[in-house]
Structures are given as structure tokens and as C-alpha cells.
N, C-alpha and C. Protein backbone atom coordinates (compact mmCIF):
# COMPACT_ATOMS: atom_id res chain seq x y z
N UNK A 1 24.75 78.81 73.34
CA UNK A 1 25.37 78.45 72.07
C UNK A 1 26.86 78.80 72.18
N UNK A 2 27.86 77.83 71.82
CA UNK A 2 29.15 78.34 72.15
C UNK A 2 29.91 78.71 70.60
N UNK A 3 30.37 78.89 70.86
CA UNK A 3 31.35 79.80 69.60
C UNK A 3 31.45 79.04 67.74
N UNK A 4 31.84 77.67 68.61
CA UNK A 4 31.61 76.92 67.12
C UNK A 4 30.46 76.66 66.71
N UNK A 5 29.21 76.52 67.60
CA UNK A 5 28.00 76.76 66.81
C UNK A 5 27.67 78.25 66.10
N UNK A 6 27.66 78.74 66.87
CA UNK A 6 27.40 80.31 66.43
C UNK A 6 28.01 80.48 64.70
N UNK A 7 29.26 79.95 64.68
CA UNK A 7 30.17 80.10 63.41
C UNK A 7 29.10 79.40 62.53
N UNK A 8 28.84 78.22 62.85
CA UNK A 8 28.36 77.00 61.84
C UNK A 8 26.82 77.45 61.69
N UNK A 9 26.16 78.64 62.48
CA UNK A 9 24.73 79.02 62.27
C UNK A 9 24.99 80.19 61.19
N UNK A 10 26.27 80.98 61.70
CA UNK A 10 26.23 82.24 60.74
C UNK A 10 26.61 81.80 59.34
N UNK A 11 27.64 80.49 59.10
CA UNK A 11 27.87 80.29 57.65
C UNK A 11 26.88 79.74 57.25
N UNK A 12 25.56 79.51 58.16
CA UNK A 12 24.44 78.70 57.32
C UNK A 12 23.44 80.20 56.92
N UNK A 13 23.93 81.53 57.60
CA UNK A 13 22.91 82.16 57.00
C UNK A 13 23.57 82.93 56.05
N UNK A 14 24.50 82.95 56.28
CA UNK A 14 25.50 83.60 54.82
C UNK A 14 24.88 82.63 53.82
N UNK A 15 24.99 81.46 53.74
CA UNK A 15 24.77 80.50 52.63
C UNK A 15 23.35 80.61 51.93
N UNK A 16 22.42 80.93 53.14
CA UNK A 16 21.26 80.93 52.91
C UNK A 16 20.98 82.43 51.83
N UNK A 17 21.38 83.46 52.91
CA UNK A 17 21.48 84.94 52.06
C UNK A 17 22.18 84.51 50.36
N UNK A 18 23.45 84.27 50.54
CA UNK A 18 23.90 84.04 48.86
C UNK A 18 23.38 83.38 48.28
N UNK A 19 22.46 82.11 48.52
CA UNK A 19 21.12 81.73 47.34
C UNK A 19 20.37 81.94 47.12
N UNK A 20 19.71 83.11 48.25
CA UNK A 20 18.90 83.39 47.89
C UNK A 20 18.70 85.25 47.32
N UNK A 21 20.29 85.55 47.37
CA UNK A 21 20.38 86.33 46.20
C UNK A 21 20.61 86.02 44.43
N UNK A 22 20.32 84.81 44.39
CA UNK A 22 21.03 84.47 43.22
C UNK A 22 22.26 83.92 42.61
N UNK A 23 22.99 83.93 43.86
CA UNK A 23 24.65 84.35 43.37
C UNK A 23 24.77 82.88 43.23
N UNK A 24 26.01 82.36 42.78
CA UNK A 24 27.08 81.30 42.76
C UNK A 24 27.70 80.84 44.21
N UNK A 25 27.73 79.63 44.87
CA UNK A 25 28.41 79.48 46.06
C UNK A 25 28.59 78.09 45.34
N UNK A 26 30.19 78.25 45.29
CA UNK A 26 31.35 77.10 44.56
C UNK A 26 30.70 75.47 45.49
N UNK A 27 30.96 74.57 45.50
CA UNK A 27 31.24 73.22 46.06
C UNK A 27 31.91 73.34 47.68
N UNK A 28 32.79 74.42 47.38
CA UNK A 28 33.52 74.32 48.83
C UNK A 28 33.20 75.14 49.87
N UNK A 29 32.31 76.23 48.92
CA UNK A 29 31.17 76.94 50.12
C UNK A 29 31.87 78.51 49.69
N UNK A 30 32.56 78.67 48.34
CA UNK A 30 33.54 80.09 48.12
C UNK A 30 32.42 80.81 47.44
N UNK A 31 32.92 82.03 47.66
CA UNK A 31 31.93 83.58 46.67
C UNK A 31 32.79 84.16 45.99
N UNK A 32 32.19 85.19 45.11
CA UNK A 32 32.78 86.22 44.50
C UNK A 32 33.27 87.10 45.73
N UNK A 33 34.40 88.10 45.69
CA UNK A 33 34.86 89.14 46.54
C UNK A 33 33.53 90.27 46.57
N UNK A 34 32.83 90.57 45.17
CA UNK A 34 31.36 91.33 45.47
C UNK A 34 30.51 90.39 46.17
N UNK A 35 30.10 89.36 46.54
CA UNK A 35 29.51 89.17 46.95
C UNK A 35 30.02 88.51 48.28
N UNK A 36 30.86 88.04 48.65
CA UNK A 36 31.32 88.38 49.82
C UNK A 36 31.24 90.13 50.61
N UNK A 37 31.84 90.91 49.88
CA UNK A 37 31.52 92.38 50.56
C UNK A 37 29.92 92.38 51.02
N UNK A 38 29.00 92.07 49.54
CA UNK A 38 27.72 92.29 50.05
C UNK A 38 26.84 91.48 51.33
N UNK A 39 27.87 89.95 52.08
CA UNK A 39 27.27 89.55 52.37
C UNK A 39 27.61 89.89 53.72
N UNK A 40 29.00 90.77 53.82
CA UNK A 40 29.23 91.41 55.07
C UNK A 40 28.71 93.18 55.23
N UNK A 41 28.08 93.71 54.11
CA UNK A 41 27.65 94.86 54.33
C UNK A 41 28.43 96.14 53.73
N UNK A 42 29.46 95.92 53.56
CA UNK A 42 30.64 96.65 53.26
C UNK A 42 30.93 97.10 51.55
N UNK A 43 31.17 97.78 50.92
CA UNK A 43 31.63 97.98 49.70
C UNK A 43 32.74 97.23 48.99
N UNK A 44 32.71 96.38 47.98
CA UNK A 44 33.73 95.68 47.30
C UNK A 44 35.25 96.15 47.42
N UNK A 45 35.04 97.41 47.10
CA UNK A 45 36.07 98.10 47.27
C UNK A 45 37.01 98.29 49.07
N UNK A 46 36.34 97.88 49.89
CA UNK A 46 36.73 98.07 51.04
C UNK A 46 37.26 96.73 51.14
N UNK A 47 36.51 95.94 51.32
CA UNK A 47 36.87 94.28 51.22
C UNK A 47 38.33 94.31 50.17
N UNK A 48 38.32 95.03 49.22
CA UNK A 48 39.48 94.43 48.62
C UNK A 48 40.74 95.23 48.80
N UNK A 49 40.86 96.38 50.21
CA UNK A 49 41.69 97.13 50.66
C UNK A 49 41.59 96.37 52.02
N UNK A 50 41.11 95.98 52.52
CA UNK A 50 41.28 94.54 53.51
C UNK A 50 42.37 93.79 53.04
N UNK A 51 41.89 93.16 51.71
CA UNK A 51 42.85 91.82 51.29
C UNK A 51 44.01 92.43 50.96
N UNK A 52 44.28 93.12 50.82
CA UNK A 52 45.45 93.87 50.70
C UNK A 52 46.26 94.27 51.71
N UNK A 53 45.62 94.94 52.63
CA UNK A 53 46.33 95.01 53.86
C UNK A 53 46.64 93.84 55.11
N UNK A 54 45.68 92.91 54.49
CA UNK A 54 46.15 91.49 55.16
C UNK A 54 45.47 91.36 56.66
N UNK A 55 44.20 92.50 56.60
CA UNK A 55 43.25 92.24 57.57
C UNK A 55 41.53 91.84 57.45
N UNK A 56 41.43 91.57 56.08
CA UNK A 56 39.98 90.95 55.98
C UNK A 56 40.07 89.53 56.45
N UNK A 57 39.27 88.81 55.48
CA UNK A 57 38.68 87.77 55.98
C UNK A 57 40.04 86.70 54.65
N UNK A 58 40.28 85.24 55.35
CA UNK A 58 41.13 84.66 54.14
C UNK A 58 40.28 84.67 52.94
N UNK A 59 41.40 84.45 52.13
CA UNK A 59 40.55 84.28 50.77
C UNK A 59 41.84 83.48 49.51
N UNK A 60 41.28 82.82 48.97
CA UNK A 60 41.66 82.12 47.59
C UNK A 60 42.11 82.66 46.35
N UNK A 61 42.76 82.76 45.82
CA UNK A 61 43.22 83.10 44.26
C UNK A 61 42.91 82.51 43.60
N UNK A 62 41.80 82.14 42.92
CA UNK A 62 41.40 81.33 41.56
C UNK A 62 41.29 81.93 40.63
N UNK A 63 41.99 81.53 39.46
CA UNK A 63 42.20 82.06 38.20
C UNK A 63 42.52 83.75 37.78
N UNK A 64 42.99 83.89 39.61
CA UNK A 64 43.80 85.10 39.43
C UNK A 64 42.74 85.95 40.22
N UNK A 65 41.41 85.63 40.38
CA UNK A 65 40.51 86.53 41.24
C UNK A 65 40.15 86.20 42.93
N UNK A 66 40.04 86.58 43.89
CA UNK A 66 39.91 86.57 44.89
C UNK A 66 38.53 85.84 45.55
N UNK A 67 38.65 84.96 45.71
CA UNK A 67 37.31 84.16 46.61
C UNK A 67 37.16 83.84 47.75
N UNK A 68 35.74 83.68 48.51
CA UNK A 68 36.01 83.95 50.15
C UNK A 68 35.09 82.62 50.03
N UNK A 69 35.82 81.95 51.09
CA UNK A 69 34.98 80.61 51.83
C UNK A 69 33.61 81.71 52.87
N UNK A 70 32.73 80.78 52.52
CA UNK A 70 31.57 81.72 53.65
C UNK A 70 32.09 81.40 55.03
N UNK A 71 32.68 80.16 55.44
CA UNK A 71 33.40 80.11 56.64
C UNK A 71 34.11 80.43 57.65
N UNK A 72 35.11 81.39 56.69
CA UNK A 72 36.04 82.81 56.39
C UNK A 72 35.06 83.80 57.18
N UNK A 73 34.27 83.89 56.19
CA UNK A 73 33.17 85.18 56.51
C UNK A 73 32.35 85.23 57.72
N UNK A 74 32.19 84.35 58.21
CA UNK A 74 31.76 83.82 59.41
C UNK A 74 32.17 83.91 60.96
N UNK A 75 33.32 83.09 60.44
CA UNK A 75 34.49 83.49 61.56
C UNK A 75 34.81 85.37 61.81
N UNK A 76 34.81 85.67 60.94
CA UNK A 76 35.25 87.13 60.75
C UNK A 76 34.07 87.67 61.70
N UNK A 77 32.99 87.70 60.97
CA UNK A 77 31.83 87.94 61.67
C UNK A 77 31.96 87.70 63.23
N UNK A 78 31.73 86.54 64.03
CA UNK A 78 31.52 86.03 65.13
C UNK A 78 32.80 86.79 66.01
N UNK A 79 34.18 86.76 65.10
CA UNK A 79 35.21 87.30 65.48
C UNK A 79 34.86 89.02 66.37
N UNK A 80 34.35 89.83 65.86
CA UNK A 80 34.02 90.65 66.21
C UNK A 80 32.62 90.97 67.01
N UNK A 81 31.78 89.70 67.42
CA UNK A 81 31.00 89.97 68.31
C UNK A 81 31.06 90.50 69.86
N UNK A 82 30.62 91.49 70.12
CA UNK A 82 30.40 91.98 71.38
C UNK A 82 29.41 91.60 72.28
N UNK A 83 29.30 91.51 73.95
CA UNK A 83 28.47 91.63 74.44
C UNK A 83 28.57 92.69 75.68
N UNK A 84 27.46 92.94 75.74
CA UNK A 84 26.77 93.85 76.26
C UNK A 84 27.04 93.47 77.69
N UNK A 85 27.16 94.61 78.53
CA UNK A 85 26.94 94.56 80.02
C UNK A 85 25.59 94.12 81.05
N UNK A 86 24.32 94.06 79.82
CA UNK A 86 23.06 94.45 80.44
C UNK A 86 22.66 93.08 81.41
């Protein structure tokens, strides 16, 4: 699997995870900043000392609040995959 699949499998399980928590995922594939944190593991609060320091994941200003493309989240994700020596 090369890199752009990998991306396009993980935003399908992000997508999958955020409906099937309930949440809202916009038309263009965006979350809440809580639920973006939750869908990377992390505390809201960390995610939004990320966006601040200009090393999380991109994100949107709508109506003044912060939204993450799952795509974003994805990339971020895959971004930091390791492999192993074994």
C-alpha cells in the first residue's frame, strides 16, 4: 500500500469512527476541534495549543471556530508513521 492509499484508508476510518460516534462530519469531510482531538487521541486542549503554535494538523475558521478536514487528520497521522527494523 503506498502512501496515498494509506491516507485515503485512514480518512475512511476517521470518517467511519466520527459516525459512528455520533458526531457531525460537514459535506467537505470537516469536524469539531473536540472531535478532531478525540479522533486523534489527544485532549482538545492540546490540539488547540497545536493550532496555535502552528504545528497541528490544518484547520478552517468557520464562524470564528476551528475545524479540521479528516484529510488533515490523516495526513498528520500517516505523517508520523514509523517502521520497524524487524
Amino acid at each position: 500500500m503506498n502512501e496515498i492509499e494509506r491516507i485515503d484508508a485512514c480518512e475512511a476510518a476517521l470518517r467511519s469512527a466520527a459516525r459512528d460516534a455520533g458526531a457531525f462530519v460537514s459535506g467537505d469531510g470537516r469536524v469539531t476541534e473536540e472531535i478532531a482531538a478525540a479522533l486523534l487521541g489527544i485532549a482538545p486542549g492540546t490540539l488547540a495549543n497545536q493550532r496555535r503554535a502552528g504545528t497541528g494538523p490544518a484547520f478552517y475558521r468557520v464562524s470564528g471556530r476551528p475545524t479540521y478536514r479528516l484529510r488533515s487528520l490523516a495526513e498528520l497521522i500517516e505523517r508520523g508513521r514509523c517502521v520497524s527494523g524487524w
